[in-house]
Protein backbone atom coordinates (compact mmCIF):
# COMPACT_ATOMS: atom_id res chain seq x y z
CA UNK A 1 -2.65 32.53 20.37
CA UNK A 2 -3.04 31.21 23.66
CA UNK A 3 -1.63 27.60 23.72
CA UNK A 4 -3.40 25.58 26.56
CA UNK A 5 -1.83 22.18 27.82
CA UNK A 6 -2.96 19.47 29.73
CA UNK A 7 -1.36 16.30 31.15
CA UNK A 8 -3.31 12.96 31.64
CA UNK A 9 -6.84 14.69 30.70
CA UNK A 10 -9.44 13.44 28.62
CA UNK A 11 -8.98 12.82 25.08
CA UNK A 12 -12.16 12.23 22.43
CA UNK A 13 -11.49 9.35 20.02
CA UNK A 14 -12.51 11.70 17.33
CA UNK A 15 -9.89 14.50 17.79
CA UNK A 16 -6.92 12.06 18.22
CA UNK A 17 -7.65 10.52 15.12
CA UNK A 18 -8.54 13.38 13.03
CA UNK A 19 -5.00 14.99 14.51
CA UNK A 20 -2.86 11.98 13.50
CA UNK A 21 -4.81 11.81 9.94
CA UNK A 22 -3.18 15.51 9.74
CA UNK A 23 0.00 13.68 10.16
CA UNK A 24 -0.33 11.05 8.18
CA UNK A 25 0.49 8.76 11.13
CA UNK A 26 -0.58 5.22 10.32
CA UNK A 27 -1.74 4.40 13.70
CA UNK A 28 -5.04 6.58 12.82
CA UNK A 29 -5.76 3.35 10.81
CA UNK A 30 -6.09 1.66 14.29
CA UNK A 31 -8.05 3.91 16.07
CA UNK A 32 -9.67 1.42 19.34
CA UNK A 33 -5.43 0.16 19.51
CA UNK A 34 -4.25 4.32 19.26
CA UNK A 35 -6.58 5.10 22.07
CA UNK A 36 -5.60 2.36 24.44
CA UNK A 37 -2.20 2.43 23.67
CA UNK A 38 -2.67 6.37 24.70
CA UNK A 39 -4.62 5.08 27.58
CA UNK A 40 -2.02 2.71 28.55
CA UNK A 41 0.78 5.58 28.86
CA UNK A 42 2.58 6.83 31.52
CA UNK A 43 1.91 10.51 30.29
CA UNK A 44 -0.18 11.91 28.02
CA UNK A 45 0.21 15.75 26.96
CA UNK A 46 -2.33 17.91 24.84
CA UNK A 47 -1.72 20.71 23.44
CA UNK A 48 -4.88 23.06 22.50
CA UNK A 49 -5.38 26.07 21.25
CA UNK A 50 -9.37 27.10 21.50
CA UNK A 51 -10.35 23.96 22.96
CA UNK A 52 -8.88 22.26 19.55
CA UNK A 53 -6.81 19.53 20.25
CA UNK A 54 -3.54 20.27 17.98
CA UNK A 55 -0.96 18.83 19.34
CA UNK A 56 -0.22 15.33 21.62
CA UNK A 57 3.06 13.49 23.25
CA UNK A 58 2.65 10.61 25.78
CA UNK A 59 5.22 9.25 27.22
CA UNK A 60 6.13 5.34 28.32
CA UNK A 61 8.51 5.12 31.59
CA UNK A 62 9.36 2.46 34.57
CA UNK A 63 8.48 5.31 36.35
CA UNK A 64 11.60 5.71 38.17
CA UNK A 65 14.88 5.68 35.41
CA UNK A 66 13.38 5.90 31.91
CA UNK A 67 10.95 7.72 30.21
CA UNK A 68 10.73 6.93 26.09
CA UNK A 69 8.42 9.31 23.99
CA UNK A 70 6.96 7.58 21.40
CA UNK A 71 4.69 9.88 20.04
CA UNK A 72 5.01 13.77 19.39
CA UNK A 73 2.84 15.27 16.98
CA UNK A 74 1.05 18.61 16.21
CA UNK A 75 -1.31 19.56 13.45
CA UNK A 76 0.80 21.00 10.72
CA UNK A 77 -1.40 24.23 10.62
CA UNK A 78 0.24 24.73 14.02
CA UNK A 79 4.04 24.17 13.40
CA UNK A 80 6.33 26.49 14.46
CA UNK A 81 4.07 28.31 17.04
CA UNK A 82 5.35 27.21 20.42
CA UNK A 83 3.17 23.54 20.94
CA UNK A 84 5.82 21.41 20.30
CA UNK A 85 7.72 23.35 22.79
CA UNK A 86 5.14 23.78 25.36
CA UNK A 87 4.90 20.17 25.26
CA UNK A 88 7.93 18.96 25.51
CA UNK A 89 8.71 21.44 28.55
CA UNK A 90 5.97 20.09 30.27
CA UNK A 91 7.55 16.21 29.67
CA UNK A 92 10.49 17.77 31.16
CA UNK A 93 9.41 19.05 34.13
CA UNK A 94 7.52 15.97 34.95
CA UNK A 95 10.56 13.43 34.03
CA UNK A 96 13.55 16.47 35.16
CA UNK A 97 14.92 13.84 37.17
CA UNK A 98 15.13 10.65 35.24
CA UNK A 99 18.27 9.08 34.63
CA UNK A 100 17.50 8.81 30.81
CA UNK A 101 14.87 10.54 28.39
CA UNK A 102 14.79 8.82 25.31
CA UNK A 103 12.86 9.24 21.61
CA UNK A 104 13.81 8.41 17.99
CA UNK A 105 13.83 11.81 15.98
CA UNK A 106 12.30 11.48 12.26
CA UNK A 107 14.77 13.46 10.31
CA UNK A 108 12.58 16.19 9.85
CA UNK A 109 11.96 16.85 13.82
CA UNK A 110 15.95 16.49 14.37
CA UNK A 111 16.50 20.40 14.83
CA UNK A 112 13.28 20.88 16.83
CA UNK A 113 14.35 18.05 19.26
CA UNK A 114 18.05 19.42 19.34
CA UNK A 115 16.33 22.71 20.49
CA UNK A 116 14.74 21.62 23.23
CA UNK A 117 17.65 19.70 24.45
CA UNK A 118 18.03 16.27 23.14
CA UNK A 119 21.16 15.20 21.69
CA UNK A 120 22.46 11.80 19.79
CA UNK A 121 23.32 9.10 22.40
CA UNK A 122 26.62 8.30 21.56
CA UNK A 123 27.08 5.71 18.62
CA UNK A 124 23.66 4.32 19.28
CA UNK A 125 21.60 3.68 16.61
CA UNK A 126 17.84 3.51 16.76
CA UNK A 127 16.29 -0.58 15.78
CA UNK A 128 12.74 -1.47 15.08
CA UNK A 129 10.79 -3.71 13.97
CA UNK A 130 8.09 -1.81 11.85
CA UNK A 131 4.55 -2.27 10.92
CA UNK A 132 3.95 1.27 10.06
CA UNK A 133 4.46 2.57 5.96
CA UNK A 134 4.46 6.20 6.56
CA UNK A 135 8.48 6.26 6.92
């Protein structure tokens, strides 16, 4: 399985949705607010795999110091084959430099995230205000 990834290309209203449905993300509820809060990033990463999008990340920064990654999902039918990954490396390379790389990890994702470097910032602990219902 060849994974193909892209950074800042274009994305179909249709596919993002239909991925984050897979999810269960509640911002598929909102799709004209999911797409321009996707346009609206800093980065955007696809993964595909046959031209199928199944996997995204984006990534909000001040371009110079921060970088936060809000979103990080891939279709479950492609867990555990190397998007995820793929993804994140490219974040990586593109942010190697930044003073601080920051996401909150749903409990599940902990050990992927751990994997591909991330760690818990000290005693911090993540805050929100939440509109969402699928945590």
């Amino acid at each position: 399985m060849e994974i193909e990834i892209t950074v800042n290309g274009k994305l179909e209203e249709e596919e993002v949705v239909s991925l984050y449905q897979s999810n269960g993300w509640s911002s598929a509820e909102k799709p004209k607010e999911l797409m321009a809060a996707l346009e609206g990033s800093h980065t955007v990463i696809a993964g595909r795999v046959d031209s199928k999008l199944v996997g995204l990340c984006n990534a909000l920064s001040d371009g110079h110091l921060v970088v936060y990654y809000p979103h990080m999902l891939v279709h479950p039918n492609f867990h555990r084959k190397g998007v995820g990954r793929k993804m994140m490396e490219a974040m990586h390379s593109i942010y190697k430099e930044f003073h601080q790389q920051i996401l909150i990890a749903d409990g599940r994702a902990i050990d992927f995230y751990n994997s591909v470097g991330f760690s818990r910032a000290g005693k911090s602990e993540p805050m929100w205000i939440y509109q969402g219902n699928e945590h």
